[in-house]
C-alpha atoms as a PDB file:
ATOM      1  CA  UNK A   1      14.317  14.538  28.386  1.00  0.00           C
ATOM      2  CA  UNK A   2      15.667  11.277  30.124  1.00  0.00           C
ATOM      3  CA  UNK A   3      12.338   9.632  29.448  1.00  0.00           C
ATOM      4  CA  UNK A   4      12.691  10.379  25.598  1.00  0.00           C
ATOM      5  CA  UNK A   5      16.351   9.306  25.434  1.00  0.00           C
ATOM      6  CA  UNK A   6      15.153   6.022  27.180  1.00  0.00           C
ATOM      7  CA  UNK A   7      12.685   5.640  24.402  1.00  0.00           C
ATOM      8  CA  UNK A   8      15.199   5.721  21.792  1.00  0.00           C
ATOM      9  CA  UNK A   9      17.283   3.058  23.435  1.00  0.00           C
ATOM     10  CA  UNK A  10      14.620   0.546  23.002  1.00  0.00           C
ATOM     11  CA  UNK A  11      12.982   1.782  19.382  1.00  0.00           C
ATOM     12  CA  UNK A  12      13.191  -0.506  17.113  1.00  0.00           C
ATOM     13  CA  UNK A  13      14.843   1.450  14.210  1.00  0.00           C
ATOM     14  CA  UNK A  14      12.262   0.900  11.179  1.00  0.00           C
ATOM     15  CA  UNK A  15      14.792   2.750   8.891  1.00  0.00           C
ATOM     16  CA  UNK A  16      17.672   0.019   9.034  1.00  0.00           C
ATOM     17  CA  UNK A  17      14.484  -2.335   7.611  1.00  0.00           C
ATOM     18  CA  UNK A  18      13.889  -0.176   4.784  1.00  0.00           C
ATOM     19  CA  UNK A  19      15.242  -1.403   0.685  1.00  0.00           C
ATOM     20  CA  UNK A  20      16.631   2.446   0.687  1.00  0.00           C
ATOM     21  CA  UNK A  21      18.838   1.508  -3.062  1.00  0.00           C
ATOM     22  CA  UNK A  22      15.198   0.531  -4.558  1.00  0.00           C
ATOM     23  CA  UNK A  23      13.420   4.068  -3.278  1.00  0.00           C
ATOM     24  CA  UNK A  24      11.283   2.708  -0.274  1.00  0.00           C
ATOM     25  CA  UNK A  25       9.911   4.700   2.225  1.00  0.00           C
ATOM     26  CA  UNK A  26       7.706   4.925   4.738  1.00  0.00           C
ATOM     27  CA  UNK A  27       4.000   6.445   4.608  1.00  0.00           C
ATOM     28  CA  UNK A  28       2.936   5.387   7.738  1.00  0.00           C
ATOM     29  CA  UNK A  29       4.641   4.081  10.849  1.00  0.00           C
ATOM     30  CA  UNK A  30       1.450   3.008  13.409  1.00  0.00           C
ATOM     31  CA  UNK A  31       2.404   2.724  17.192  1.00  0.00           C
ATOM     32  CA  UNK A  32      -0.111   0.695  19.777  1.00  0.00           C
ATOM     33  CA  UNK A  33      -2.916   3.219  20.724  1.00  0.00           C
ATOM     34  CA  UNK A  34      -2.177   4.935  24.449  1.00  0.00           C
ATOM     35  CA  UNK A  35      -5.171   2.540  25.562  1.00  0.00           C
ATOM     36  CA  UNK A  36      -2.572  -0.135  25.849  1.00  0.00           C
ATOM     37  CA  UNK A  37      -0.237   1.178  28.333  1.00  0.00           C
ATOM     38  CA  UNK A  38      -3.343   1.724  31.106  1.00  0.00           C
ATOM     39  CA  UNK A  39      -3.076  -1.472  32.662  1.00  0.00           C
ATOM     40  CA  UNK A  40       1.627  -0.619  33.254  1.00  0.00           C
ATOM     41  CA  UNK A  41       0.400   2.681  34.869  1.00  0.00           C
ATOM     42  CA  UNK A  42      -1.682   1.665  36.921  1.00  0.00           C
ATOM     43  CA  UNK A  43       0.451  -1.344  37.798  1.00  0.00           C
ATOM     44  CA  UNK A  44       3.112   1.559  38.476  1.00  0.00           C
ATOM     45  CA  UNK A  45       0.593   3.593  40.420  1.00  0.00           C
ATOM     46  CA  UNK A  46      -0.081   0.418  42.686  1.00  0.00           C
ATOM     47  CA  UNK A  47       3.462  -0.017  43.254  1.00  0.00           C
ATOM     48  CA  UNK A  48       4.472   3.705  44.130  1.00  0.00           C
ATOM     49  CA  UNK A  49       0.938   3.392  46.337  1.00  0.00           C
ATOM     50  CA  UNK A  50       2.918   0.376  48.486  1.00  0.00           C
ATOM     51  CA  UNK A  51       6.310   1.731  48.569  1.00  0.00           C
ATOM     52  CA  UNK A  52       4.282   4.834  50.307  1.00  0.00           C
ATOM     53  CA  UNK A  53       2.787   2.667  52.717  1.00  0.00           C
ATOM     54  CA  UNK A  54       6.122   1.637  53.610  1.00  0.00           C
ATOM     55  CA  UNK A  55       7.582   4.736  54.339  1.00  0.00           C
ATOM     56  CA  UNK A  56       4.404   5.951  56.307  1.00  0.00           C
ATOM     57  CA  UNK A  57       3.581   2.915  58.750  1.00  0.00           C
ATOM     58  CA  UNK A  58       5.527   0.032  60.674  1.00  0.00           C
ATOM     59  CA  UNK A  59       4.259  -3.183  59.482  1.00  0.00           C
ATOM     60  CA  UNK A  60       6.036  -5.909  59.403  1.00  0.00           C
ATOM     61  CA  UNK A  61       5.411  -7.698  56.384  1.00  0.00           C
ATOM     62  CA  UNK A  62       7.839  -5.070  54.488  1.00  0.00           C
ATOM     63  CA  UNK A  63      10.421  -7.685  52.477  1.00  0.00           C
ATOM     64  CA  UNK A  64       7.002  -9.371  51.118  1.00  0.00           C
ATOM     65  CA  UNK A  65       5.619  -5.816  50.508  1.00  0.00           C
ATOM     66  CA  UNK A  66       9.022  -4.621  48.592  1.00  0.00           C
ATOM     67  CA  UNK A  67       9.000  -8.121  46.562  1.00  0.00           C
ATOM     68  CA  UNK A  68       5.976  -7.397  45.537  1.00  0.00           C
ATOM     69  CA  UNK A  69       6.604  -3.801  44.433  1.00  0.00           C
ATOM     70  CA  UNK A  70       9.572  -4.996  42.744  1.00  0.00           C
ATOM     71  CA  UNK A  71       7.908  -7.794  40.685  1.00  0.00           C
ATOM     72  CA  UNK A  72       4.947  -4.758  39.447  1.00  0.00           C
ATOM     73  CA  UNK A  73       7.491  -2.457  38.391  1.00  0.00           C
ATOM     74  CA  UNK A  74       9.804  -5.529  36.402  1.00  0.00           C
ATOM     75  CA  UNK A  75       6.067  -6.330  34.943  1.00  0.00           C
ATOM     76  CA  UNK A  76       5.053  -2.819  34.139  1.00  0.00           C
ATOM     77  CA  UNK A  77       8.305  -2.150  31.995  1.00  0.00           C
ATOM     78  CA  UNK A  78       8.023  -5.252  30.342  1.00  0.00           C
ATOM     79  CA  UNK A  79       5.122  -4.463  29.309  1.00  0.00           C
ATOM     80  CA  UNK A  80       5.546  -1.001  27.956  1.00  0.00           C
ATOM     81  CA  UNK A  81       8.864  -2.490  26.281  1.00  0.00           C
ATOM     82  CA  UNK A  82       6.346  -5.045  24.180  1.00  0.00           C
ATOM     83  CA  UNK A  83       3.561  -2.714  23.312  1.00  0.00           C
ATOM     84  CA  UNK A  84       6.593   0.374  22.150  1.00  0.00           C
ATOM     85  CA  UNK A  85       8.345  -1.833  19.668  1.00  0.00           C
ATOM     86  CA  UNK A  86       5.163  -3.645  18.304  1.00  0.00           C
ATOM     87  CA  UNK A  87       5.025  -1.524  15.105  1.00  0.00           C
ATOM     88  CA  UNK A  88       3.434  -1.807  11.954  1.00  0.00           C
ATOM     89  CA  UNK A  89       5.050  -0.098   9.081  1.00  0.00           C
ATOM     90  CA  UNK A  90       3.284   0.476   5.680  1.00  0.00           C
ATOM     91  CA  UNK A  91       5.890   1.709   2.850  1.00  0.00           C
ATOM     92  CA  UNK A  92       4.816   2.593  -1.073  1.00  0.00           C
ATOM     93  CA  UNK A  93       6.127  -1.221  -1.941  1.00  0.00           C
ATOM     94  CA  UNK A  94       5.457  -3.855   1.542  1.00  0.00           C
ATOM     95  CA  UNK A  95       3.898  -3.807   4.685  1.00  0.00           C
ATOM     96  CA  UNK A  96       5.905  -4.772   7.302  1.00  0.00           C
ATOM     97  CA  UNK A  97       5.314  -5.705  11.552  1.00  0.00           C
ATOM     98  CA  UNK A  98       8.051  -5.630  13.984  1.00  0.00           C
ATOM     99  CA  UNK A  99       7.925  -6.872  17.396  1.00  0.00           C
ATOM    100  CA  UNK A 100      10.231  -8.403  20.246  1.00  0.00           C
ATOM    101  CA  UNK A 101      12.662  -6.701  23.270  1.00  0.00           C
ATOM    102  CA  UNK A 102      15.269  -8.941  23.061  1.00  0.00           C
ATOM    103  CA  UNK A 103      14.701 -11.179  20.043  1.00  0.00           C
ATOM    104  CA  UNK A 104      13.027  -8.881  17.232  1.00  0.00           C
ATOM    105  CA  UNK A 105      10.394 -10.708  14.485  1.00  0.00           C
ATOM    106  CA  UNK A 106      10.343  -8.795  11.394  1.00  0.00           C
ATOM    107  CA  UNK A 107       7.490 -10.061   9.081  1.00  0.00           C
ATOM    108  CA  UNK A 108       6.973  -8.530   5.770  1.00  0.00           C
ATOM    109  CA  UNK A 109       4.706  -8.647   2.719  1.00  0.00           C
ATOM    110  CA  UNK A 110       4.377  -6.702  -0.643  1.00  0.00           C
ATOM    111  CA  UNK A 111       1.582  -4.216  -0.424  1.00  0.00           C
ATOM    112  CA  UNK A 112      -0.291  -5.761  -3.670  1.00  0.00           C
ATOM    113  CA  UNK A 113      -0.641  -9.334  -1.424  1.00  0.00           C
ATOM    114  CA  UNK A 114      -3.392  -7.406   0.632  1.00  0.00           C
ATOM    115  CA  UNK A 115      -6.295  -8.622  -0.435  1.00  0.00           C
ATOM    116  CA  UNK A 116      -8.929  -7.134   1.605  1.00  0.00           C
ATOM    117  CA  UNK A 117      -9.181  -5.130   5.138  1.00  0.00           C
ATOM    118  CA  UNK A 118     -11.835  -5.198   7.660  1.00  0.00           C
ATOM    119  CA  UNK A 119     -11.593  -2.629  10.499  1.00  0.00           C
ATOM    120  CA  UNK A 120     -13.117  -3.431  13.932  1.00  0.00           C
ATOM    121  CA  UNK A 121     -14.102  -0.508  16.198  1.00  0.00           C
ATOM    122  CA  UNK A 122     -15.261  -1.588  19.621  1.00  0.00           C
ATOM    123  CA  UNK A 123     -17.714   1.010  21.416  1.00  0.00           C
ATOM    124  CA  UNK A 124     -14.626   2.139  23.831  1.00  0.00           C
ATOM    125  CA  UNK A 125     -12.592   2.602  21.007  1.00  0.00           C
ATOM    126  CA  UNK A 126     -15.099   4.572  19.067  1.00  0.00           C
ATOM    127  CA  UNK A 127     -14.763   6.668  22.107  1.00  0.00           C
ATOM    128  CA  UNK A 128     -10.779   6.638  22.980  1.00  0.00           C
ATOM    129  CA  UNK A 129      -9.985   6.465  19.049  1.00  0.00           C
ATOM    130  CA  UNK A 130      -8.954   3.105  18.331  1.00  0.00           C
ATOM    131  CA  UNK A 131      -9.381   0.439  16.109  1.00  0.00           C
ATOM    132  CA  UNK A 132      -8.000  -3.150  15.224  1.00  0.00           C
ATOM    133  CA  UNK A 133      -7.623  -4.399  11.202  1.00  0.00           C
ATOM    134  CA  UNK A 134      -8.199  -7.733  10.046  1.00  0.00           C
ATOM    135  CA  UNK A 135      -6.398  -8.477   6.782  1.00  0.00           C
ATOM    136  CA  UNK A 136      -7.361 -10.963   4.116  1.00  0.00           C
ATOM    137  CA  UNK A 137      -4.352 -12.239   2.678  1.00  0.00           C
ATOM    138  CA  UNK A 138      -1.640 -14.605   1.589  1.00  0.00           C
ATOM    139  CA  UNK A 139       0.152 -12.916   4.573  1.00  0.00           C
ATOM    140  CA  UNK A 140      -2.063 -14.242   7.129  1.00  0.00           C
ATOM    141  CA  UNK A 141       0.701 -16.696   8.746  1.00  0.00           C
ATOM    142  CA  UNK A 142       3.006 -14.173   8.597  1.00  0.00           C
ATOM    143  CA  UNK A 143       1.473 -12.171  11.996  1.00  0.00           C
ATOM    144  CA  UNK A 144      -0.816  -9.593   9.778  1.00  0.00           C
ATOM    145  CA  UNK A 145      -3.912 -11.749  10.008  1.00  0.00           C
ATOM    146  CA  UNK A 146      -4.470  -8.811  12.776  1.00  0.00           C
ATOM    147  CA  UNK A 147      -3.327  -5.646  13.798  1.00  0.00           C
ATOM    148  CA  UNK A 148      -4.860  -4.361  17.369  1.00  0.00           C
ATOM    149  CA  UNK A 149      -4.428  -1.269  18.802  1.00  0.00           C
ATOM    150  CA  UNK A 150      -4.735   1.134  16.303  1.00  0.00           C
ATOM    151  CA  UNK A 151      -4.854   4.744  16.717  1.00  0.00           C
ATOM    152  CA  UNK A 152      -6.712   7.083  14.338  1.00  0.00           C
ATOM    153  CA  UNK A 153      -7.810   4.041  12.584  1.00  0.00           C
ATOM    154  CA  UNK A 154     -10.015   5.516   9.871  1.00  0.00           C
ATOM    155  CA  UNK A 155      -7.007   7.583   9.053  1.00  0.00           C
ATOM    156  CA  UNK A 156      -4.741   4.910   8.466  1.00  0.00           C
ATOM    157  CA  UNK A 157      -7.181   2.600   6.579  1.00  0.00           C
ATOM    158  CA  UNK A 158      -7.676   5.631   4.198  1.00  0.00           C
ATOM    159  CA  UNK A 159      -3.384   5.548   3.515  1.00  0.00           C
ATOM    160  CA  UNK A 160      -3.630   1.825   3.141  1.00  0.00           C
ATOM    161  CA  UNK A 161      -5.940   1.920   0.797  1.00  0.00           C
ATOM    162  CA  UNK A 162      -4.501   4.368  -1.109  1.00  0.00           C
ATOM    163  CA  UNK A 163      -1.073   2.753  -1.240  1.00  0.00           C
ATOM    164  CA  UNK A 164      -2.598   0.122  -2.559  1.00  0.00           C
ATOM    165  CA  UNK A 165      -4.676   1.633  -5.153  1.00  0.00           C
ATOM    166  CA  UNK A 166      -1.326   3.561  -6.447  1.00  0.00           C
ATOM    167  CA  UNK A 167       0.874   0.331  -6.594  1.00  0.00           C
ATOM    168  CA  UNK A 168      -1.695  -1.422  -8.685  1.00  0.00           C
ATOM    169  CA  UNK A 169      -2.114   1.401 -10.998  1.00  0.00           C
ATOM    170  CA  UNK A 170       1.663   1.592 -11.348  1.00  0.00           C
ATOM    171  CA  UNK A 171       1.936  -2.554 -11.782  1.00  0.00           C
ATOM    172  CA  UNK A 172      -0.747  -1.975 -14.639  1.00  0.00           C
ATOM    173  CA  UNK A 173       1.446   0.459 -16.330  1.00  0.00           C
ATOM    174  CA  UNK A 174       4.676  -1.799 -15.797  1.00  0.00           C
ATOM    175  CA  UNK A 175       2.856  -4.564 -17.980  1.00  0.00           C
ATOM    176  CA  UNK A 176       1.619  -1.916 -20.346  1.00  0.00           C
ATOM    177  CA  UNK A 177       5.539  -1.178 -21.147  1.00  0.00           C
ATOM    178  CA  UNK A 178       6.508  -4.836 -20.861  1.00  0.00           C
ATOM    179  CA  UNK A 179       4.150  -5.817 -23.521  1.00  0.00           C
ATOM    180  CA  UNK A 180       5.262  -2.589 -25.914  1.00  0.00           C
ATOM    181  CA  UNK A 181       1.682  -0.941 -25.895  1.00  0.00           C
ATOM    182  CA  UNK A 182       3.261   2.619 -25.187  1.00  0.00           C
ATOM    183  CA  UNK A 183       0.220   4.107 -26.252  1.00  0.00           C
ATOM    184  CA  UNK A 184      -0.697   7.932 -25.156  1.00  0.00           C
ATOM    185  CA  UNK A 185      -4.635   7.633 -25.148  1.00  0.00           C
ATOM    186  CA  UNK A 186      -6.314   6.002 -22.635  1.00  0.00           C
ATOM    187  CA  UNK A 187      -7.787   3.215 -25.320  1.00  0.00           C
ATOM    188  CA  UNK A 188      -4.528   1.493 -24.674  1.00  0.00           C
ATOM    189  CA  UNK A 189      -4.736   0.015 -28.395  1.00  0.00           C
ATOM    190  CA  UNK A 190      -2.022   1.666 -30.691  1.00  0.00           C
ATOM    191  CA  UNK A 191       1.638   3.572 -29.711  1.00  0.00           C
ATOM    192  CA  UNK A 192       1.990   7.491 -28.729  1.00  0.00           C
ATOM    193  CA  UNK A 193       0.761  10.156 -31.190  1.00  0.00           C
ATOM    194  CA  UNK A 194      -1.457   7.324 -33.115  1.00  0.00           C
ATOM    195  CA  UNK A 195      -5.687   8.010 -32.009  1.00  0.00           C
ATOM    196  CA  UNK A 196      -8.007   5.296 -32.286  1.00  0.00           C
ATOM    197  CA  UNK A 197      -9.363   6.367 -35.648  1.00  0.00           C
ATOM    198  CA  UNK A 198      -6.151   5.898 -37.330  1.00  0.00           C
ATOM    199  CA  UNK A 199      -5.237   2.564 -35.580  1.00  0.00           C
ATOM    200  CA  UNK A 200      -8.760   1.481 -36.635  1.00  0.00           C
ATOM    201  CA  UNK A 201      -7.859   2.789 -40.352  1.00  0.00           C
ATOM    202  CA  UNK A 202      -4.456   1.252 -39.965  1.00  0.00           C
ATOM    203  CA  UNK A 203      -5.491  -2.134 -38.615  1.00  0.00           C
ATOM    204  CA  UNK A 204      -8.485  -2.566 -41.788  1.00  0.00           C
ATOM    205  CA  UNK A 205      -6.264  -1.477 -45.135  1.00  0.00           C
ATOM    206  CA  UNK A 206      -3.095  -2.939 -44.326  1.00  0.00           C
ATOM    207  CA  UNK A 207      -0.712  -1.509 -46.971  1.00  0.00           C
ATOM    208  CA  UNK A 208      -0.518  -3.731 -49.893  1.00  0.00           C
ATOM    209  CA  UNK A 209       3.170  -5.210 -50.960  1.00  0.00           C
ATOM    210  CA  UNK A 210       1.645  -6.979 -53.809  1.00  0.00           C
ATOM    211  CA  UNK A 211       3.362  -5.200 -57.279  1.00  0.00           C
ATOM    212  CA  UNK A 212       0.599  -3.885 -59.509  1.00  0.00           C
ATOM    213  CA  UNK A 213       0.198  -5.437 -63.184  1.00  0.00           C
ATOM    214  CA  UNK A 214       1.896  -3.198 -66.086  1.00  0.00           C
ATOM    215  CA  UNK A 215      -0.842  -1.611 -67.985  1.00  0.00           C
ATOM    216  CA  UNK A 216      -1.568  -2.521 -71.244  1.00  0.00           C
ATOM    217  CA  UNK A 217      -0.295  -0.344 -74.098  1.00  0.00           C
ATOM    218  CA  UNK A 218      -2.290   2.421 -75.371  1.00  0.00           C
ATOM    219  CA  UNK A 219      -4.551   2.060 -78.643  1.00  0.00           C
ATOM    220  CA  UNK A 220      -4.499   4.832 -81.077  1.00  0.00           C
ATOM    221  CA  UNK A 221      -8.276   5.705 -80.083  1.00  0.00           C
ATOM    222  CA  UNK A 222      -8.302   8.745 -78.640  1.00  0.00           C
ATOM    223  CA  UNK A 223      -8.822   9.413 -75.168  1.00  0.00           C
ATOM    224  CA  UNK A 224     -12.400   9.859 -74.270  1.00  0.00           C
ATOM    225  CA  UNK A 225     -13.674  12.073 -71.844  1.00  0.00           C
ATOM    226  CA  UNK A 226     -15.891  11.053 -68.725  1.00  0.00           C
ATOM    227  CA  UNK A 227     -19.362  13.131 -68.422  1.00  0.00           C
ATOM    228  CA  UNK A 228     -22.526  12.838 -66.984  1.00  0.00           C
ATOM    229  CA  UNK A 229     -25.298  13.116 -69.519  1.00  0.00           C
ATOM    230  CA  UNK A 230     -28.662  12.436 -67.775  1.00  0.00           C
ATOM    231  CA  UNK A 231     -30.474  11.888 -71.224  1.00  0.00           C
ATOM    232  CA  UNK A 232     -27.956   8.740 -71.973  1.00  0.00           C
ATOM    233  CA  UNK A 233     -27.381   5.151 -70.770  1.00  0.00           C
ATOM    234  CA  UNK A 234     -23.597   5.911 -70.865  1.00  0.00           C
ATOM    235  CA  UNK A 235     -21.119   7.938 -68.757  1.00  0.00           C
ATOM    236  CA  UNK A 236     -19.496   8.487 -72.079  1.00  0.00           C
ATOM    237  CA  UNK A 237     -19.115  10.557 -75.027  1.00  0.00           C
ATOM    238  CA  UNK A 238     -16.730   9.788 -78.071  1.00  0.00           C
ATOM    239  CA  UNK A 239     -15.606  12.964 -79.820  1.00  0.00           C
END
């Protein structure tokens, strides 16, 4: 329980980052891959290894032996305090990396700025479950030209990807209502309750706002009556 209070000392609190007043959250938080911490372990292991030594024989190199065992241990935490607050944060609007122990670099980037993503698997990470990303974008100077370390990696490409898809979905909509096209059909031509065949009717007889000429007066010839005789050249037959 001391070693989990200890961690939350030094996380770096992704929440305080977060535009909470616009409706941000997170879908994905990625911590370094375990992988990472191997070479602080065993750094630690070495260390408790010569403090045992110590206490078991009488040599008497011991200040050299404690200096030493001192400087792996100050090593080994710094180096579990890099790789713990290295994280890289994907939300439903940015993507954001934050990094540092004492001095903290926050570097963001809206999530439609991704252009494209390469994932790397190595042969040992294949095997241990890791991956590092590559990304293709205007955020390359930004410290998201790479991202190593990545656990479940086929996972989280499938969430970035689908962040992605969703935002520009909803920024095609957005310009859709921007533009006044509110229309219900997928044809994207005319506004709700309108189909295409009445837009298309609408659009080629425009109504008229022309006024019509008075008609003439009537003559005092009666009105004849419209037939269709088959054995005449006319469609009409006085009375």
């Amino acid at each position: 329980m001391a070693g989990i209070g200890v961690f939350r000392i030094f996380d770096p609190k992704v929440r305080r980052h977060l535009i909470s007043d616009e409706g941000e959250v997170v879908i994905d938080e990625v911590r370094q891959h375990w992988v990472v911490y191997s070479v602080p372990m065993l750094e630690v292991a070495l260390a408790a290894a010569l403090l045992l030594t110590m206490a078991t024989t009488e040599i008497g190199v011991q200040p050299v032996l404690l200096a030493i065992v001192f400087v792996l241990l100050a090593h080994a935490f710094w180096q579990f305090l890099t790789h713990h607050r290295d994280r890289f944060v994907v939300t439903n609007m940015r993507v954001m990396r934050i990094r540092g122990v004492f001095s903290q670099t926050v570097a963001t980037t809206p999530i439609a700025r991704v252009l494209d993503i390469t994932l790397k698997k190595p042969i040992i990470g294949r095997m241990l479950g890791y991956g590092h990303f590559v990304f293709e974008s205007a955020a390359q100077d930004q410290g998201f030209r790479e991202i190593k370390w990545v656990s479940r990696p086929d996972d989280r490409d499938l969430t970035i990807q689908r962040v992605i898809q969703r935002t520009g979905l909803r920024a095609s909509a957005s310009v859709d209502v921007l533009q006044g096209d509110e229309d219900s059909d997928d044809d994207g031509t005319g506004p709700i309750g309108m189909d295409s065949a009445q837009e298309v009717t609408t659009t080629a007889a425009p109504v008229s706002t022309t006024t019509a000429p008075q008609a003439r007066p009537s003559s005092s010839r009666p009105a004849t009556k419209s037939i269709f005789n088959s054995e005449r050249g006319n469609w009409t037959d006085d009375d």
